[in-house]
N, C-alpha and C. Protein backbone atom coordinates (compact mmCIF):
# COMPACT_ATOMS: atom_id res chain seq x y z
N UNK A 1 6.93 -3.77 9.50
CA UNK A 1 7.28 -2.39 9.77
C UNK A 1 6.52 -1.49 8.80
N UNK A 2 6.11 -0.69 9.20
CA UNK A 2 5.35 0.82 8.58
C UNK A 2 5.71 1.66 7.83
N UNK A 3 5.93 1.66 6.59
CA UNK A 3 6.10 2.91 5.32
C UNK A 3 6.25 4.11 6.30
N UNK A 4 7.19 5.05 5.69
CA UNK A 4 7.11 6.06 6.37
C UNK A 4 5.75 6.90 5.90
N UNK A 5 5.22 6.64 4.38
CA UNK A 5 4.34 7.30 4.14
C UNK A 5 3.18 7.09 4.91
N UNK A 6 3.29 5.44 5.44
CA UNK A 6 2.28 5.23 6.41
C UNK A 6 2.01 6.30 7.71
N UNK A 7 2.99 6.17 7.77
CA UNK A 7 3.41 6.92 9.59
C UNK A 7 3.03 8.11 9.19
N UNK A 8 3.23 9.39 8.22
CA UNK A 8 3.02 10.61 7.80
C UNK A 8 1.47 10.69 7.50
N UNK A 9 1.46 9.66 7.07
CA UNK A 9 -0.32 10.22 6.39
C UNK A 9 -1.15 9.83 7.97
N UNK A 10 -0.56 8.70 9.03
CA UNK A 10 -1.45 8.44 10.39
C UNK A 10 -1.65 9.86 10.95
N UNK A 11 -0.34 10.71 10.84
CA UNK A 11 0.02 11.60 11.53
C UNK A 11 -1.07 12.79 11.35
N UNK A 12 -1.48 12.92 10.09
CA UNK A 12 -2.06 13.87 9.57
C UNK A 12 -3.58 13.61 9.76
N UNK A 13 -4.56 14.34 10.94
CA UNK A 13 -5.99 14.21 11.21
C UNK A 13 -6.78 14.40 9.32
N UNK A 14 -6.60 14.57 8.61
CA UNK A 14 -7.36 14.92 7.17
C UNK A 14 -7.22 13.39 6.77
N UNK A 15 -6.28 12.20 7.39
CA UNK A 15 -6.36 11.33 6.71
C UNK A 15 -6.80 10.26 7.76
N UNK A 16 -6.31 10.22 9.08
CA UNK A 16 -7.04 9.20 9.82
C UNK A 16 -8.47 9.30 9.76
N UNK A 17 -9.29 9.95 9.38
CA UNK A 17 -10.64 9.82 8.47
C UNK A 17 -10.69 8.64 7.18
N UNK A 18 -9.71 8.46 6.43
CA UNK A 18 -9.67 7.57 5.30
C UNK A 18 -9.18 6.03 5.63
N UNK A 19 -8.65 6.36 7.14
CA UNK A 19 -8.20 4.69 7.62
C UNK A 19 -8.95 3.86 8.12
N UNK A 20 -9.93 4.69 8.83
CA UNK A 20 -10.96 3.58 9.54
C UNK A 20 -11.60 2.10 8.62
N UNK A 21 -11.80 1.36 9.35
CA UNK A 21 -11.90 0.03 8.53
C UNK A 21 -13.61 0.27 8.64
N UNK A 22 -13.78 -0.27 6.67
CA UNK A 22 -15.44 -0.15 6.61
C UNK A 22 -15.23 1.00 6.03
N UNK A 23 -14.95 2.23 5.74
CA UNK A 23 -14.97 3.53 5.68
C UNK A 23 -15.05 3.28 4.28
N UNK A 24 -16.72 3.82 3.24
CA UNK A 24 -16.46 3.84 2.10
C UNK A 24 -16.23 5.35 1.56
N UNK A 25 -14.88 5.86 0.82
CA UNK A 25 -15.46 7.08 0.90
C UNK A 25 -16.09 7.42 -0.31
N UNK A 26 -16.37 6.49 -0.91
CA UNK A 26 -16.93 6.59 -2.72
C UNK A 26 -15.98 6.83 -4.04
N UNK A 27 -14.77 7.24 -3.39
CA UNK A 27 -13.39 7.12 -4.49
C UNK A 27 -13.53 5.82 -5.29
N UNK A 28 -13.53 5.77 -6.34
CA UNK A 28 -13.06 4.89 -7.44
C UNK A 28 -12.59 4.76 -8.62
N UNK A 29 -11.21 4.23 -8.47
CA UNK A 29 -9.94 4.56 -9.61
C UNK A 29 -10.95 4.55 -11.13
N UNK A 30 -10.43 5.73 -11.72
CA UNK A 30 -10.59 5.89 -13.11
C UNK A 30 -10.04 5.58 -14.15
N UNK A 31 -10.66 4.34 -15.11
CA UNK A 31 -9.24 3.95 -15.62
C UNK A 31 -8.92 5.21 -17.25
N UNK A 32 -7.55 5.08 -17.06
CA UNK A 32 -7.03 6.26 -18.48
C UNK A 32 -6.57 5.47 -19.35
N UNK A 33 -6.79 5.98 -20.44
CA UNK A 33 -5.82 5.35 -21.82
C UNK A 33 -4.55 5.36 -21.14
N UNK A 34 -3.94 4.35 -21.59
CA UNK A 34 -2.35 4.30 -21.62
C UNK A 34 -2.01 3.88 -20.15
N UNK A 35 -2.90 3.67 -19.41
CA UNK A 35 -2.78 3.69 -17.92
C UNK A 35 -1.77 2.25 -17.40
N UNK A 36 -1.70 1.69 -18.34
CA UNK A 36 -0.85 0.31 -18.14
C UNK A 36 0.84 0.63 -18.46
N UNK A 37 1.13 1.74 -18.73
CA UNK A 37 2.29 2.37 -18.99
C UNK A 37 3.38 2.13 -17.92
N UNK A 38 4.47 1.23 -18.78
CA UNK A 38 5.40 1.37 -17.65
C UNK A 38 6.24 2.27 -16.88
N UNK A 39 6.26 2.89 -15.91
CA UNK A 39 7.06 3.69 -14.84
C UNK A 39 6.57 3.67 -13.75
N UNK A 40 7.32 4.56 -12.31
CA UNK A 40 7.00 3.89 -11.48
C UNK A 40 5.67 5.23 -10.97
N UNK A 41 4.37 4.52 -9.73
CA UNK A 41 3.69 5.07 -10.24
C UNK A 41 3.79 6.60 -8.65
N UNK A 42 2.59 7.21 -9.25
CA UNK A 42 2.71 8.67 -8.04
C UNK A 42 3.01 7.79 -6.50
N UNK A 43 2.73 7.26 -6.07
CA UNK A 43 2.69 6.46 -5.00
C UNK A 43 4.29 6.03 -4.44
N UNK A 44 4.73 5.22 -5.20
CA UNK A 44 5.94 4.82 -5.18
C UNK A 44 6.98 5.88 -5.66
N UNK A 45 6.87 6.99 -6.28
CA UNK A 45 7.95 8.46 -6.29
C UNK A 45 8.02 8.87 -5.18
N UNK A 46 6.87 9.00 -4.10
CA UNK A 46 6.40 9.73 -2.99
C UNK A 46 7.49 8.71 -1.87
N UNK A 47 7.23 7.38 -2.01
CA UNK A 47 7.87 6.99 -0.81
C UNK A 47 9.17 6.57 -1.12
N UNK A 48 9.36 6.80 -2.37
CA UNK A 48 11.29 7.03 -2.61
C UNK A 48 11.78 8.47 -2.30
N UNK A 49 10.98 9.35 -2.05
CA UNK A 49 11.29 10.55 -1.85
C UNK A 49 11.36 10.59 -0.36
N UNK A 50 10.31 9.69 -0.01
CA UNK A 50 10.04 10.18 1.87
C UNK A 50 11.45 9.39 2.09
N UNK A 51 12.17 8.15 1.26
CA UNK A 51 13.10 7.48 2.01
C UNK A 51 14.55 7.99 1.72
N UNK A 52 14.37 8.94 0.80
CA UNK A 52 15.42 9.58 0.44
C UNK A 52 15.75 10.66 1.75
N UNK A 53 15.11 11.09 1.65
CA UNK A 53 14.63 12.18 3.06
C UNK A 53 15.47 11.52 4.05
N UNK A 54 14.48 10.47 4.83
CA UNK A 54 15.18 9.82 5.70
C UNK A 54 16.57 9.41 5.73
N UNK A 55 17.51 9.12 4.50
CA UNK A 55 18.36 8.97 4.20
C UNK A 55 19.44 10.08 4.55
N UNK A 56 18.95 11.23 4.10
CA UNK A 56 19.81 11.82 4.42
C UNK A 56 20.45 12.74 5.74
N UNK A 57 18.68 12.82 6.41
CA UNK A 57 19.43 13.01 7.95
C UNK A 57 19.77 11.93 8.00
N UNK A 58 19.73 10.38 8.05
CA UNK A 58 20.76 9.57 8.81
C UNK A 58 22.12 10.00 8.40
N UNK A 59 22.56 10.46 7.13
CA UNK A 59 23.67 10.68 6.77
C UNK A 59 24.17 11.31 7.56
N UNK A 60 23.49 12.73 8.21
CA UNK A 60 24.12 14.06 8.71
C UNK A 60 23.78 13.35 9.88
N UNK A 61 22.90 12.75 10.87
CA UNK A 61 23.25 12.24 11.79
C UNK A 61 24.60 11.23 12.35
N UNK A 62 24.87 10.46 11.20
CA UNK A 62 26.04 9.87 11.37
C UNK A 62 27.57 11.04 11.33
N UNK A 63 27.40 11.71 10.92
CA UNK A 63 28.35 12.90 10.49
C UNK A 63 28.51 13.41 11.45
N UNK A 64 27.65 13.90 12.11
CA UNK A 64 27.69 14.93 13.36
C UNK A 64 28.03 13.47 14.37
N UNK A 65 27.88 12.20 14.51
CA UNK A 65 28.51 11.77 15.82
C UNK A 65 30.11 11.22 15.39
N UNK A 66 30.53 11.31 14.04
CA UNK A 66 31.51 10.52 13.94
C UNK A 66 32.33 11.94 14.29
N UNK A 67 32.07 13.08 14.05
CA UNK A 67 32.81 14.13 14.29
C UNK A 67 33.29 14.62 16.06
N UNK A 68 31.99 14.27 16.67
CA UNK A 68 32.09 14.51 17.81
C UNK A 68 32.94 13.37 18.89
N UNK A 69 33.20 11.91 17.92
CA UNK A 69 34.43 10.59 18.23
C UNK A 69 35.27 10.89 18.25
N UNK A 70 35.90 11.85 17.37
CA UNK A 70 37.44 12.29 17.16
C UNK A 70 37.42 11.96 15.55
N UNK A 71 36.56 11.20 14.84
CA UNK A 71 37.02 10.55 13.53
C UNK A 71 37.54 11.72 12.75
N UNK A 72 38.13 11.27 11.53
CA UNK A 72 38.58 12.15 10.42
C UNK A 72 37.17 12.41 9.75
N UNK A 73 36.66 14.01 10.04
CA UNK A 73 35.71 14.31 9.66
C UNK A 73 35.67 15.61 9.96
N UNK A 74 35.77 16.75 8.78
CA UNK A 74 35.84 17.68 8.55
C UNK A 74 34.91 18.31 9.23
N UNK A 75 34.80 19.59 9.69
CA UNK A 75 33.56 20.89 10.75
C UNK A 75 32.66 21.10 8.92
N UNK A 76 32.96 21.36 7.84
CA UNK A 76 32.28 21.97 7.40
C UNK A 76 31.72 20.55 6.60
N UNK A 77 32.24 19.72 6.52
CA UNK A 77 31.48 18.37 5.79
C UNK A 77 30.21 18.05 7.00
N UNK A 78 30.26 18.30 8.31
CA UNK A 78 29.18 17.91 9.16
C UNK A 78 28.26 19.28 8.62
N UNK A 79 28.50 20.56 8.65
CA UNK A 79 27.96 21.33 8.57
C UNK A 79 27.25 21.55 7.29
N UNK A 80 27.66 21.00 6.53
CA UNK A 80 26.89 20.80 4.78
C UNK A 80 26.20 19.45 5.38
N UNK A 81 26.07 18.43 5.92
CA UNK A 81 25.44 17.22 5.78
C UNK A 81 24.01 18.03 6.74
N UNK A 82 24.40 18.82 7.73
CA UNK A 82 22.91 19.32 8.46
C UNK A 82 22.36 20.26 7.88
N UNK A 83 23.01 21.07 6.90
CA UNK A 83 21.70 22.41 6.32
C UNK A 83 21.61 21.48 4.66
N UNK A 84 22.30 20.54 4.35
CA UNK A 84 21.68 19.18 3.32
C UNK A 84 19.79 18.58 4.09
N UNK A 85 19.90 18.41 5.55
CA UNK A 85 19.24 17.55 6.03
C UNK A 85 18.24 18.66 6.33
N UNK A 86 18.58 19.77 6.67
CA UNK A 86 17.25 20.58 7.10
C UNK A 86 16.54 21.08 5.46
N UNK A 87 17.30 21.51 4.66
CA UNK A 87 16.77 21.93 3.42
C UNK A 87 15.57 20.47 2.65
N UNK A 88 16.25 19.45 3.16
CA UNK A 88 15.57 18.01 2.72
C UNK A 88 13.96 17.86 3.76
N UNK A 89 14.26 18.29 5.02
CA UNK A 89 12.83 18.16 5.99
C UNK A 89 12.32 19.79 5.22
N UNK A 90 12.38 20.91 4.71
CA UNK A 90 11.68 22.24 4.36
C UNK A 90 11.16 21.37 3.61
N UNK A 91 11.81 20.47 2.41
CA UNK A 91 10.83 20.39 1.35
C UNK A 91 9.57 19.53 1.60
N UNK A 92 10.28 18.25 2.53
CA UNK A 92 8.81 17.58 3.36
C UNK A 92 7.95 18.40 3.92
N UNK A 93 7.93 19.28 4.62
CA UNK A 93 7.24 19.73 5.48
C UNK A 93 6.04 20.53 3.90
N UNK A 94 6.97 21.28 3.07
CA UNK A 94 6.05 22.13 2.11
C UNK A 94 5.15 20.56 0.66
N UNK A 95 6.37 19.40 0.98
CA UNK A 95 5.00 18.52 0.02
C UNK A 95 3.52 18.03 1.25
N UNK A 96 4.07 18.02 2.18
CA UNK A 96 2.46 17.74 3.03
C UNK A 96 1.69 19.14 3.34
N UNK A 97 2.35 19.86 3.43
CA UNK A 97 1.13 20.84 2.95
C UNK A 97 0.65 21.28 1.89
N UNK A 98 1.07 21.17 0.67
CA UNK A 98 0.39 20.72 -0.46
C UNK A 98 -0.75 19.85 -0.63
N UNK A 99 -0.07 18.72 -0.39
CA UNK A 99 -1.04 17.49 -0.25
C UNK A 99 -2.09 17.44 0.82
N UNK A 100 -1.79 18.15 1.69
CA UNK A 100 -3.16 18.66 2.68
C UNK A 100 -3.96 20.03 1.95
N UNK A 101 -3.58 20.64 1.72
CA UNK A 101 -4.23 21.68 0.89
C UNK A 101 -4.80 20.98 -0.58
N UNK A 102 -4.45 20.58 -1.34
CA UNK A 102 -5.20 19.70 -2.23
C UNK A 102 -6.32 18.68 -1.90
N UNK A 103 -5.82 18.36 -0.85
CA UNK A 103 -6.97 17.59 0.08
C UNK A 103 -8.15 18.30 0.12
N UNK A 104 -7.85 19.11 1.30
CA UNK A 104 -9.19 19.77 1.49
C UNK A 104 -9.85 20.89 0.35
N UNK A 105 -8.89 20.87 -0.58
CA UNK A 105 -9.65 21.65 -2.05
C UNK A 105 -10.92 20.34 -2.87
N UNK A 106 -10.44 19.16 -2.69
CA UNK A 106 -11.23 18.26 -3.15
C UNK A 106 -11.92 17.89 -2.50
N UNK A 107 -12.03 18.21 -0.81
CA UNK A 107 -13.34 17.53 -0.52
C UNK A 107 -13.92 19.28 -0.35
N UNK A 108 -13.86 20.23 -0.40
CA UNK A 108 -14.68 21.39 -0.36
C UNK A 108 -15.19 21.47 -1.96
N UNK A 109 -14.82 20.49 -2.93
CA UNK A 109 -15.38 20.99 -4.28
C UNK A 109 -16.52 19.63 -4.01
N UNK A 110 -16.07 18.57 -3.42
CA UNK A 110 -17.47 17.69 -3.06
C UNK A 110 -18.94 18.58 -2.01
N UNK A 111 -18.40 19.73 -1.68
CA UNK A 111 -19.78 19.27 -1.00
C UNK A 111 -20.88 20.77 -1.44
């Protein structure tokens, strides 16, 4: 199964350019002092964040059907779990356009 970061970055035309197989694009990691430092790295924040995300509309998805069963489940606990879940997709939506805008700032300073 597919990272969601997978699925997000397929999604995005600035990067199915970087998937093609064979594709060199001349990137090569730089190594830094201290670079062996333990924590976890930009990569792995990103897709605890994308799964956090996901996490929490399932939350408000489950909320909004257990409410609509009859379960014991409060109108305003569904209603905090969906503007929880939309405030959580604003911030996705504003880190990929970042990260697309940083994008194309680095390949317009390449050429």
């Amino acid at each position: 199964m597919n990272s969601k970061i997978d699925l997000i970055t397929r999604s995005l035309p600035e990067f199915q350019k970087l998937q093609q197989p064979g594709l060199d694009t001349g990137a090569r990691p730089i190594p830094l002092p201290g670079a062996d430092s333990e924590g976890p790295s930009f990569g792995d924040t990103l897709t605890q964040a994308l799964n956090g995300i996901g996490e929490v509309r399932d939350h408000a998805g489950d909320m909004t059907r257990r409410f609509v069963a009859g379960e014991d489940v409060e109108l305003h606990q569904v209603m905090a779990a969906q503007q929880e879940a939309g405030v959580a997709l604003d911030l996705l939506v504003e880190m990929r356009n970042k990260l697309v805008e940083s994008y194309r700032t680095l390949i317009n300073m390449q050429s």
